[in-house]
N, C-alpha and C. Protein backbone atom coordinates (compact mmCIF):
# COMPACT_ATOMS: atom_id res chain seq x y z
N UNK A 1 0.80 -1.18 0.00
CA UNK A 1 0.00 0.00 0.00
C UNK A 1 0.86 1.27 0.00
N UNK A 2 1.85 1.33 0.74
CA UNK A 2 2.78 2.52 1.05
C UNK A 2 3.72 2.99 -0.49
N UNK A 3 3.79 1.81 -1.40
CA UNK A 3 4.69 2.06 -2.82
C UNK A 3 3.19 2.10 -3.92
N UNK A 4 2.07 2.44 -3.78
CA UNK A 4 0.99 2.90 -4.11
C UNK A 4 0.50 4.22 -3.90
N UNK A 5 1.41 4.75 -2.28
CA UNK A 5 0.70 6.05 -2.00
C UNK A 5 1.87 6.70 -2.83
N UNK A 6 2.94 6.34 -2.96
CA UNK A 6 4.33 6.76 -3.05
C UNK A 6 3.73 7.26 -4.25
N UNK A 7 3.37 5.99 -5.21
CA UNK A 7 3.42 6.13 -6.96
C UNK A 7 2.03 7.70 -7.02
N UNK A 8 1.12 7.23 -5.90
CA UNK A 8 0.18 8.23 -6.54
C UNK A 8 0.45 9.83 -5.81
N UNK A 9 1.29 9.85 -4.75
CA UNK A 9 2.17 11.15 -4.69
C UNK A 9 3.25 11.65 -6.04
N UNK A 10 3.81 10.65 -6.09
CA UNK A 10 4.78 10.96 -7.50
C UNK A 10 4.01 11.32 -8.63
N UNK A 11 2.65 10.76 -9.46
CA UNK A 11 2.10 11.25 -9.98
C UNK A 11 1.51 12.10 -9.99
N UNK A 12 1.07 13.04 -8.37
CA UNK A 12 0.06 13.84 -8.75
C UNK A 12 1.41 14.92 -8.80
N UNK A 13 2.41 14.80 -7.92
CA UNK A 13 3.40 16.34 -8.01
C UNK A 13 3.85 16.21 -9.77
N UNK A 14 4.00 15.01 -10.40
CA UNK A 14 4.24 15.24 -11.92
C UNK A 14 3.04 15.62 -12.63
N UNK A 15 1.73 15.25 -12.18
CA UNK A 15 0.28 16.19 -13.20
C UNK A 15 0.59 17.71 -12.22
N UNK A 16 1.29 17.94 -11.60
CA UNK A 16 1.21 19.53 -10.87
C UNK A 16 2.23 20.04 -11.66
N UNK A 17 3.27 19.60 -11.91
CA UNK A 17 4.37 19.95 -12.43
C UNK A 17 4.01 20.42 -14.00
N UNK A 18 3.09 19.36 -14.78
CA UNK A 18 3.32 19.12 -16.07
C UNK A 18 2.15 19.96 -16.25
N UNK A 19 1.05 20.21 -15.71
CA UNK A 19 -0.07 21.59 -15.58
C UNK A 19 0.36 22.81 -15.72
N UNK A 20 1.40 22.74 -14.34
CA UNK A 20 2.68 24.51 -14.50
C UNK A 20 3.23 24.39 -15.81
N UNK A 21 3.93 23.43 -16.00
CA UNK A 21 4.51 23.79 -17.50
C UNK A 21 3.33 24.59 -19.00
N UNK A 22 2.38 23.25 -18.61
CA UNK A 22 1.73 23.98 -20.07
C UNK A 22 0.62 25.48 -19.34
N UNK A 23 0.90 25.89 -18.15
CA UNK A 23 0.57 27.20 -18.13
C UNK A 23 1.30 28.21 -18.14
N UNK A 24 2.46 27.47 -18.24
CA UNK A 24 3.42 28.82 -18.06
C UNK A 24 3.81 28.92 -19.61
N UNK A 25 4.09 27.99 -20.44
CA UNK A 25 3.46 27.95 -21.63
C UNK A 25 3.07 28.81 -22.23
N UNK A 26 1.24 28.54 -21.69
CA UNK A 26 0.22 29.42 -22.62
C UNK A 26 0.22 30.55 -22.33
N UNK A 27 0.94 30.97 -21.12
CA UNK A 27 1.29 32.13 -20.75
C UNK A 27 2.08 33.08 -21.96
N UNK A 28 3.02 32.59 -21.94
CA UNK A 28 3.96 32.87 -22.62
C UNK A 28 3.18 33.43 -24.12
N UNK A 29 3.23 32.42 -24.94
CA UNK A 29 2.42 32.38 -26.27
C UNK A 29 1.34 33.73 -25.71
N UNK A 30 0.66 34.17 -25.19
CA UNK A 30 -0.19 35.15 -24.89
C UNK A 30 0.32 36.47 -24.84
N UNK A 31 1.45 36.46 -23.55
CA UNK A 31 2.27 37.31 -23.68
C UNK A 31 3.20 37.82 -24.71
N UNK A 32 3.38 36.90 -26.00
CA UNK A 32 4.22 37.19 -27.36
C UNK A 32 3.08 37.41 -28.29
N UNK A 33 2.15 37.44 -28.06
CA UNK A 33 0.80 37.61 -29.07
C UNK A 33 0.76 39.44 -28.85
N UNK A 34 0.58 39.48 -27.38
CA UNK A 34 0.21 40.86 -26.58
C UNK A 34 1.55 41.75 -27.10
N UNK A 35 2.94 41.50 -27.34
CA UNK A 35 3.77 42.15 -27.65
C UNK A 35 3.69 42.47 -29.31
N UNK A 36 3.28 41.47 -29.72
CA UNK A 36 3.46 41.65 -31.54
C UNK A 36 2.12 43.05 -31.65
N UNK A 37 0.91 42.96 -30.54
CA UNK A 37 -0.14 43.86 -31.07
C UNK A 37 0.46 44.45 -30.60
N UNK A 38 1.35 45.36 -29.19
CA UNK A 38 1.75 46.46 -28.72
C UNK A 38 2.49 46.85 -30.20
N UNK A 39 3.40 45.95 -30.40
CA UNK A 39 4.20 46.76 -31.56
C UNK A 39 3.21 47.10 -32.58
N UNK A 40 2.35 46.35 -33.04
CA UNK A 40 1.69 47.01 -34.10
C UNK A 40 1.06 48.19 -33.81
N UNK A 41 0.42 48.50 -32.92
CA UNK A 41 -0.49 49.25 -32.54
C UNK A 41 0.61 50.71 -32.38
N UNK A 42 1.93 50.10 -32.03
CA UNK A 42 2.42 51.48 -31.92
C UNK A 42 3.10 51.87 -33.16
N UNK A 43 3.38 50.85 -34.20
CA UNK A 43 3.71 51.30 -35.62
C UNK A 43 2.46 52.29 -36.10
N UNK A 44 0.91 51.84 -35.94
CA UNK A 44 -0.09 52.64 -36.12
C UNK A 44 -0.18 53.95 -35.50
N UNK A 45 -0.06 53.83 -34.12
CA UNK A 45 0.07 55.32 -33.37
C UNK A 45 1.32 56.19 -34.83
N UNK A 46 2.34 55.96 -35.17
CA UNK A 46 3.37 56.69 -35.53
C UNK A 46 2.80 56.95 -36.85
N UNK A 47 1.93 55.90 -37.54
CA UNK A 47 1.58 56.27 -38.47
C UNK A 47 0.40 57.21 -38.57
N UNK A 48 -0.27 57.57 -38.09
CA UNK A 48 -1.48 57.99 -37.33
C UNK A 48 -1.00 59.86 -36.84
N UNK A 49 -0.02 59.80 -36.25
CA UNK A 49 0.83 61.11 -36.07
C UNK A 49 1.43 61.55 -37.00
N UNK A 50 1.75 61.05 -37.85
CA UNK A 50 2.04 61.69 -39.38
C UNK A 50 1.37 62.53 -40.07
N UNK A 51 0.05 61.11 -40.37
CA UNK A 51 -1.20 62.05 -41.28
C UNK A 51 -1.56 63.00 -40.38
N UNK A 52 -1.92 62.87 -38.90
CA UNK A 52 -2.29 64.26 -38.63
C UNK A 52 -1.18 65.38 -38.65
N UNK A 53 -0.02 65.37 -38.89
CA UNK A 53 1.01 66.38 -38.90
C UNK A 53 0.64 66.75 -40.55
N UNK A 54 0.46 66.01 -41.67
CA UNK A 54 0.25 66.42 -42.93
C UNK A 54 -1.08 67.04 -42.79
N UNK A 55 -2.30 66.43 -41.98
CA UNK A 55 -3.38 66.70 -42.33
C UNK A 55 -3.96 68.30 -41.55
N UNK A 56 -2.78 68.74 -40.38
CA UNK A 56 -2.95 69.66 -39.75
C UNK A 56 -1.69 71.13 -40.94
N UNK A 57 -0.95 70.27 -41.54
CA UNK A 57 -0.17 71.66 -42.87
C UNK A 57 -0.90 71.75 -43.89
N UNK A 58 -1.91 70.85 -44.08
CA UNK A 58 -2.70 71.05 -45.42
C UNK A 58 -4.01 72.29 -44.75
N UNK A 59 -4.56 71.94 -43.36
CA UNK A 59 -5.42 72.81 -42.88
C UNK A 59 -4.82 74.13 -42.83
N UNK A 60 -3.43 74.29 -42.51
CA UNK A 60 -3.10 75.27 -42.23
C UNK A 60 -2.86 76.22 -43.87
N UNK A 61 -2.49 75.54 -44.37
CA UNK A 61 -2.37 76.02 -45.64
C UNK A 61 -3.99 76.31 -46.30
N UNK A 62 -4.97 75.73 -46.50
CA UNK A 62 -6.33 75.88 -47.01
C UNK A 62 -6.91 77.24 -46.03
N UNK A 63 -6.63 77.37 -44.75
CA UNK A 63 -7.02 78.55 -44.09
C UNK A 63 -6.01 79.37 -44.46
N UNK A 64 -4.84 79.77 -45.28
CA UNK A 64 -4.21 80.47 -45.50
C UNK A 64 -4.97 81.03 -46.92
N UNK A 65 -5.50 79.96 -47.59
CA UNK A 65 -6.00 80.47 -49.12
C UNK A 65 -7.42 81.00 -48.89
N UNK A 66 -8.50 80.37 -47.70
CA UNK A 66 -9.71 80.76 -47.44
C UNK A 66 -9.68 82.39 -46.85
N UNK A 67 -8.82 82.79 -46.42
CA UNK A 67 -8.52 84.04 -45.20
C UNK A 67 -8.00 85.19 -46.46
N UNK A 68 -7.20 84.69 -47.27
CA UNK A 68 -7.35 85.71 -48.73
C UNK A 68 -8.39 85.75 -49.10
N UNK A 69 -9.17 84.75 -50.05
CA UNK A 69 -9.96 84.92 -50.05
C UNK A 69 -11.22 85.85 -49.83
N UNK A 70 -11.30 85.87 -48.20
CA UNK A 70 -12.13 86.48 -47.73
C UNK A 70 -11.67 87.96 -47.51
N UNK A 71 -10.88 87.90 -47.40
CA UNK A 71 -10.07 89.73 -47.28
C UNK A 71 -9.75 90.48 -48.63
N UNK A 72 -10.45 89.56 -49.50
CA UNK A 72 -9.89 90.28 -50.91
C UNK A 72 -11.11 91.00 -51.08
N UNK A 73 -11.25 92.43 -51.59
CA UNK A 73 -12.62 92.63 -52.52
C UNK A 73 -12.30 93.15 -53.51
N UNK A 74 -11.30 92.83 -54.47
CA UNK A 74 -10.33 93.35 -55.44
C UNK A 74 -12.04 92.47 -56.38
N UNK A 75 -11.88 93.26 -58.02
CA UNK A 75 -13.32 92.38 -59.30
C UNK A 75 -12.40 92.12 -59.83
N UNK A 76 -10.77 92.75 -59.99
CA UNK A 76 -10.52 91.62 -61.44
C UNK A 76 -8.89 91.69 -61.27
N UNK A 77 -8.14 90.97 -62.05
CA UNK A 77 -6.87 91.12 -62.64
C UNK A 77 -6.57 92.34 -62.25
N UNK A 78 -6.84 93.36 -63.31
CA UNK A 78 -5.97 94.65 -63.26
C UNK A 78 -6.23 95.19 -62.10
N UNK A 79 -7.37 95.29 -61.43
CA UNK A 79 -7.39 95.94 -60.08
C UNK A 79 -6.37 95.25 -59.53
N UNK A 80 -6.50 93.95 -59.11
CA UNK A 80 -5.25 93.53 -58.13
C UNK A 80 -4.12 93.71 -58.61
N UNK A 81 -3.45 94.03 -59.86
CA UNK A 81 -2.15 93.58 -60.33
C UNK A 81 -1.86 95.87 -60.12
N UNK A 82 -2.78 96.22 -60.34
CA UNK A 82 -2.39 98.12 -59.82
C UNK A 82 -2.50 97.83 -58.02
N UNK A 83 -3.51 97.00 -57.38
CA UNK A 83 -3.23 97.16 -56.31
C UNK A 83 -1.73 96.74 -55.73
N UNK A 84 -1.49 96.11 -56.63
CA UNK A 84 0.19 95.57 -55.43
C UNK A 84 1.15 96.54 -56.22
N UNK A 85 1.21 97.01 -57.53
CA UNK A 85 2.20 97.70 -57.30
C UNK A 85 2.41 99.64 -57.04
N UNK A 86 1.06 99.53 -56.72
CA UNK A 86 0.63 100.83 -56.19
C UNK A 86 1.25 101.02 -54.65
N UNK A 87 0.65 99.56 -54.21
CA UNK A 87 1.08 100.41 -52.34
C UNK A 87 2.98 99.52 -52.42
N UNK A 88 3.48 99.30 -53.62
CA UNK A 88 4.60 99.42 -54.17
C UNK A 88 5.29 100.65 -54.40
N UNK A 89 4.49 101.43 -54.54
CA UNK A 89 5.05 102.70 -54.98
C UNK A 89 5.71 102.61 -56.91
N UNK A 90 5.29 101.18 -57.53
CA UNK A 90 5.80 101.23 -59.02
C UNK A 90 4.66 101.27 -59.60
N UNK A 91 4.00 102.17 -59.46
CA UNK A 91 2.37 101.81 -60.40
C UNK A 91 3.30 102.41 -61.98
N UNK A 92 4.55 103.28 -61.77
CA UNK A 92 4.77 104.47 -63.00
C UNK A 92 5.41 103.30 -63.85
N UNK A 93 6.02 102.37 -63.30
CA UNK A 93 7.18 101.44 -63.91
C UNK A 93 6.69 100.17 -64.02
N UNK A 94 5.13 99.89 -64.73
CA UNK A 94 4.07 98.77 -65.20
C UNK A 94 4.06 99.61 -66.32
N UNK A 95 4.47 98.43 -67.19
CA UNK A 95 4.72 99.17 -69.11
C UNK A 95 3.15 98.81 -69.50
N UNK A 96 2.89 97.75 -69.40
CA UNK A 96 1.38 97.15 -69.97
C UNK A 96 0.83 96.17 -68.85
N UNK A 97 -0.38 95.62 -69.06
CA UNK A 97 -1.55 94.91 -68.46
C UNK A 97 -2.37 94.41 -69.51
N UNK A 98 -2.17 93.01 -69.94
CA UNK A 98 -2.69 92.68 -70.98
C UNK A 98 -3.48 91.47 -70.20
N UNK A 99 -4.84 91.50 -70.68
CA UNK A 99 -5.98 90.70 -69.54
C UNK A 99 -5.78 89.36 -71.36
N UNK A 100 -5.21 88.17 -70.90
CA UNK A 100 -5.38 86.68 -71.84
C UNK A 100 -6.42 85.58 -71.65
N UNK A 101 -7.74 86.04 -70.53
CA UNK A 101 -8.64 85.42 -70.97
C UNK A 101 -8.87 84.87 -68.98
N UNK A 102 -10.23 84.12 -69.08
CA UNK A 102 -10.87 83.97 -68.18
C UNK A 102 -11.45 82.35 -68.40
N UNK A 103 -11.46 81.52 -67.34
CA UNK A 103 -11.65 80.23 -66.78
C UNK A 103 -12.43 80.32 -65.78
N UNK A 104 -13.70 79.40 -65.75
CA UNK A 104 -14.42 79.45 -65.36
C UNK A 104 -14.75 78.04 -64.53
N UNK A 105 -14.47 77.69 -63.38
CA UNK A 105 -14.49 76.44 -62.30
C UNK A 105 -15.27 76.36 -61.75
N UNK A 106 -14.99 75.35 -61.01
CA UNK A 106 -16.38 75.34 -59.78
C UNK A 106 -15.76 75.95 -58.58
N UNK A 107 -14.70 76.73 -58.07
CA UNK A 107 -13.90 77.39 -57.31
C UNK A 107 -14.40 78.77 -57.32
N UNK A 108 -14.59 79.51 -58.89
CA UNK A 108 -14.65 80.86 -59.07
C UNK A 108 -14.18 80.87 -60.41
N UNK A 109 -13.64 82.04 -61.07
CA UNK A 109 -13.44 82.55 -62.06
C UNK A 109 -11.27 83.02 -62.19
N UNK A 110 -10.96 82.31 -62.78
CA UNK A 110 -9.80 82.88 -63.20
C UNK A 110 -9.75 83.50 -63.86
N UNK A 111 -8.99 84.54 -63.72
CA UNK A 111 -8.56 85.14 -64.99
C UNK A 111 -6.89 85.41 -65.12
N UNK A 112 -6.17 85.63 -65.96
CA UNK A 112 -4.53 85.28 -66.57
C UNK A 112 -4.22 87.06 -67.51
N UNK A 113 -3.24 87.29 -66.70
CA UNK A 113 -3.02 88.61 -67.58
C UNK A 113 -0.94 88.59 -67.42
N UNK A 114 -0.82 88.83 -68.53
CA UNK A 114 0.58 89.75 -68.96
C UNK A 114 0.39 90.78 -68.46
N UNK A 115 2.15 90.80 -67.35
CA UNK A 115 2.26 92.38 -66.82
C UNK A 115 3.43 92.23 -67.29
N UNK A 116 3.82 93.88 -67.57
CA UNK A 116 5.57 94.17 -68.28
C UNK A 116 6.33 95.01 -67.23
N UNK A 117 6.33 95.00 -66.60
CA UNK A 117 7.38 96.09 -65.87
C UNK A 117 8.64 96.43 -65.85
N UNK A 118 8.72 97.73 -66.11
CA UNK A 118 10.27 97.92 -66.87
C UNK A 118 11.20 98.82 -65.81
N UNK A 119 12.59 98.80 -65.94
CA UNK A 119 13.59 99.59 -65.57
C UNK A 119 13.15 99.36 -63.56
N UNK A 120 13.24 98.13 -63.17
CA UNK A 120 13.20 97.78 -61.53
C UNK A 120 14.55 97.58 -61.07
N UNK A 121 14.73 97.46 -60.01
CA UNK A 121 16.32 97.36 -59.40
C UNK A 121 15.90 95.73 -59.23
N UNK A 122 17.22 95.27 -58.76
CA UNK A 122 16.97 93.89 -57.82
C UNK A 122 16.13 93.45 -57.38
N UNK A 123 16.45 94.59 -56.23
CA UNK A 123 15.70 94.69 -54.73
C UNK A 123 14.20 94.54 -54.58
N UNK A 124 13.80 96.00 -55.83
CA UNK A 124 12.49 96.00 -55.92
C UNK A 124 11.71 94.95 -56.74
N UNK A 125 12.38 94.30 -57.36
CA UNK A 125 12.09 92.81 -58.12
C UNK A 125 11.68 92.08 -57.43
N UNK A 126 12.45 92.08 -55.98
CA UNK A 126 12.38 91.04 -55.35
C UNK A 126 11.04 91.55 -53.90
N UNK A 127 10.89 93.00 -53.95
CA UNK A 127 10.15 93.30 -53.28
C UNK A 127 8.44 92.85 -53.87
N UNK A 128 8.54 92.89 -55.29
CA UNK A 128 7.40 92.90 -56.09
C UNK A 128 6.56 91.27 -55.73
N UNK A 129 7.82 89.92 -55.84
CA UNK A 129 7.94 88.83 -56.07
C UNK A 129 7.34 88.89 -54.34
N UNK A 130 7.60 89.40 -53.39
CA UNK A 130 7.27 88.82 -52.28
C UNK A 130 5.55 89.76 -51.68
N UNK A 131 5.12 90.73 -52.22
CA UNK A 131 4.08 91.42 -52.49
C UNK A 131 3.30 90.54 -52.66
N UNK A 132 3.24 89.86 -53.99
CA UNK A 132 2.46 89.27 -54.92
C UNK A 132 2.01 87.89 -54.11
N UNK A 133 3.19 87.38 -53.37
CA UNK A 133 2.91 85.66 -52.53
C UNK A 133 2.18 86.89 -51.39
N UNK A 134 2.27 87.61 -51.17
CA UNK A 134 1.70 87.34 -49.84
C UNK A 134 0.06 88.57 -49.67
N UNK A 135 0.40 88.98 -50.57
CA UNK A 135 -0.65 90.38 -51.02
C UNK A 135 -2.46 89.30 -50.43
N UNK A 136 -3.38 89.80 -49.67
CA UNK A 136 -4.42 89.16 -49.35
C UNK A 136 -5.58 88.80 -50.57
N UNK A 137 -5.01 88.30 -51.50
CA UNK A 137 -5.77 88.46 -52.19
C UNK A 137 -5.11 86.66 -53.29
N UNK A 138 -6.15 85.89 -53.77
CA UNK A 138 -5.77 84.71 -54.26
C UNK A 138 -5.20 85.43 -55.91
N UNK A 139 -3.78 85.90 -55.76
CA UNK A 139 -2.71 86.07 -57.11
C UNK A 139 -1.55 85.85 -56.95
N UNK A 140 -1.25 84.87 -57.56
CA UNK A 140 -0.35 83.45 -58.51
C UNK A 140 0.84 84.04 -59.60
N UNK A 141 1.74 83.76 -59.59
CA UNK A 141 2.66 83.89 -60.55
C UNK A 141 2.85 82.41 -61.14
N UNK A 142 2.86 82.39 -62.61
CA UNK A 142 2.58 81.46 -63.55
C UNK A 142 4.09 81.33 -64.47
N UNK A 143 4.31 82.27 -64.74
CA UNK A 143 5.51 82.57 -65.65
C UNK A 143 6.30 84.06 -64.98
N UNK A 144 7.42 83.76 -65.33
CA UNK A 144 8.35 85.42 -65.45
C UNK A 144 9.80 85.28 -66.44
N UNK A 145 9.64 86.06 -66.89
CA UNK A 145 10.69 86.48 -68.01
C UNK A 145 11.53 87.84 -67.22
N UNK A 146 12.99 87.52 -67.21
CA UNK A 146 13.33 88.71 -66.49
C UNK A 146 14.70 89.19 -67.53
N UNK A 147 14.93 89.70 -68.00
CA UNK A 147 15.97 90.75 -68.97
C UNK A 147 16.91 91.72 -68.36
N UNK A 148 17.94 91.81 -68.85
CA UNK A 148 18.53 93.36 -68.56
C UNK A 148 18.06 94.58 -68.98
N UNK A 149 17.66 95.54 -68.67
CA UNK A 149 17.17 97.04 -69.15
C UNK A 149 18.04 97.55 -70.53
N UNK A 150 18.25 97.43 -71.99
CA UNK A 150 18.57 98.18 -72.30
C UNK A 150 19.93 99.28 -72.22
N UNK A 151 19.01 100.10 -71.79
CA UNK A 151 20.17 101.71 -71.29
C UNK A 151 20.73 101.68 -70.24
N UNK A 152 20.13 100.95 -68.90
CA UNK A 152 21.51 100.77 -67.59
C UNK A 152 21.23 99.06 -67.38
N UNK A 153 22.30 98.17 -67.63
CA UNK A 153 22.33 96.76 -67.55
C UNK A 153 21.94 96.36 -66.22
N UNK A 154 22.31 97.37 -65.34
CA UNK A 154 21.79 97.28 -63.78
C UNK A 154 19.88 97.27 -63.14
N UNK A 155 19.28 97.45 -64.24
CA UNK A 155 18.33 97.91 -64.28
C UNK A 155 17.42 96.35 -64.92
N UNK A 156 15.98 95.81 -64.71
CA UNK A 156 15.81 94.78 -64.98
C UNK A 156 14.39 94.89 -65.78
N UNK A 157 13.90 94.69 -66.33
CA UNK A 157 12.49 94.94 -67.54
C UNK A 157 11.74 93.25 -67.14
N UNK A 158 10.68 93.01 -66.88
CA UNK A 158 10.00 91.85 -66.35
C UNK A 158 8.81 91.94 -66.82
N UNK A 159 8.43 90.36 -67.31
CA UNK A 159 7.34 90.06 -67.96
C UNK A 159 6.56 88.77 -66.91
N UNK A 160 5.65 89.53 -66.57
CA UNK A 160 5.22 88.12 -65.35
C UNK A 160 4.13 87.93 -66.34
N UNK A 161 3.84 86.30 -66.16
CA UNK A 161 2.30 86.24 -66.47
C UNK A 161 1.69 85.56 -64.87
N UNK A 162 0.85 86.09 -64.45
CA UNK A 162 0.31 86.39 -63.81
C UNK A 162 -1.34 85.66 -63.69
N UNK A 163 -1.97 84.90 -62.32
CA UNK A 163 -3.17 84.38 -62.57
C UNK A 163 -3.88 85.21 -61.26
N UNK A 164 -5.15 85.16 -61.43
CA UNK A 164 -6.46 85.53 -60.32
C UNK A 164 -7.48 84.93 -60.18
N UNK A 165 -7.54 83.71 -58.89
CA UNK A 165 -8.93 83.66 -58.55
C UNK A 165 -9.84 84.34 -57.93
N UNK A 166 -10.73 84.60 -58.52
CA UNK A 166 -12.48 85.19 -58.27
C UNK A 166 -13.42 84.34 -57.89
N UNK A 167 -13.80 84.78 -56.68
CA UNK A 167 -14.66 83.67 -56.14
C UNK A 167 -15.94 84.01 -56.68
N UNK A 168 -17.16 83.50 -56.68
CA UNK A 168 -18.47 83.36 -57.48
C UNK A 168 -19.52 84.13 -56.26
């Protein structure tokens, strides 16, 4: 009887033993399941902080074009293209304003004009160029042709073509 209790002590500490094993086991396997989703989940977080970093420069940028927009009450091309180089102080040194036609979207109304402006320094070239990006009003530079002046080589003659959206 006593090499009976023995065998069925020895067996039950080996079903105790061999229970711990396959729980520590399934443990395991659970715990490497739980790590593969942490990692995924945090590849997603990173991906997730991206688009909103793109999706918060695209907002910022669309409220940059809506806020012109709304601050513009310029009707056409030539008004805006005398307004910037008026509070320029070059309204005298715009050779021509040639209006090349009008497009019609579901945005508003473009319209595309040739400006010539002749005998500018550098400076004021470059004053004109930064006017124009930032002037409150939706006008685009499309093209520019820039030359030496003629009679002082220091001097620069510029052909922008030039766009305007008009909202509806």
């Amino acid at each position: 009887m006593k090499g009976l209790l023995k065998n069925r002590r020895f067996l039950i500490v080996i079903i105790v033993i061999l229970v711990f094993i396959f729980l520590c086991a399934y443990e395991l396997s659970i715990l490497s399941s739980a790590k593969k989703e942490l990692n995924t989940l945090k590849s997603q977080q990173k991906d997730m902080i991206m688009l909103r970093e793109e999706f918060l420069s695209l907002k910022k940028k669309m409220d940059y074009v809506e806020d012109k927009k709304n601050l513009s009450q310029v009707q056409g091309i030539i008004q805006a293209v005398d307004d910037v180089f008026l509070s320029l102080g070059l309204k005298d040194r715009v050779g021509s304003i040639k209006s090349t036609g009008k497009i019609e979207t579901k945005e508003g109304i473009i319209e595309d004009a040739e400006v010539s402006i002749e005998k500018v320094t550098m400076n004021e070239m470059v004053n004109i160029f930064y006017k124009i990006k930032n002037v409150p009003m939706r006008l685009t530079i499309k093209k520019v042709s820039i030359k030496k002046a003629f009679e002082n080589p220091e001097l620069l003659n510029i052909n922008l073509s030039l766009s305007f959206l008009k909202s509806q």
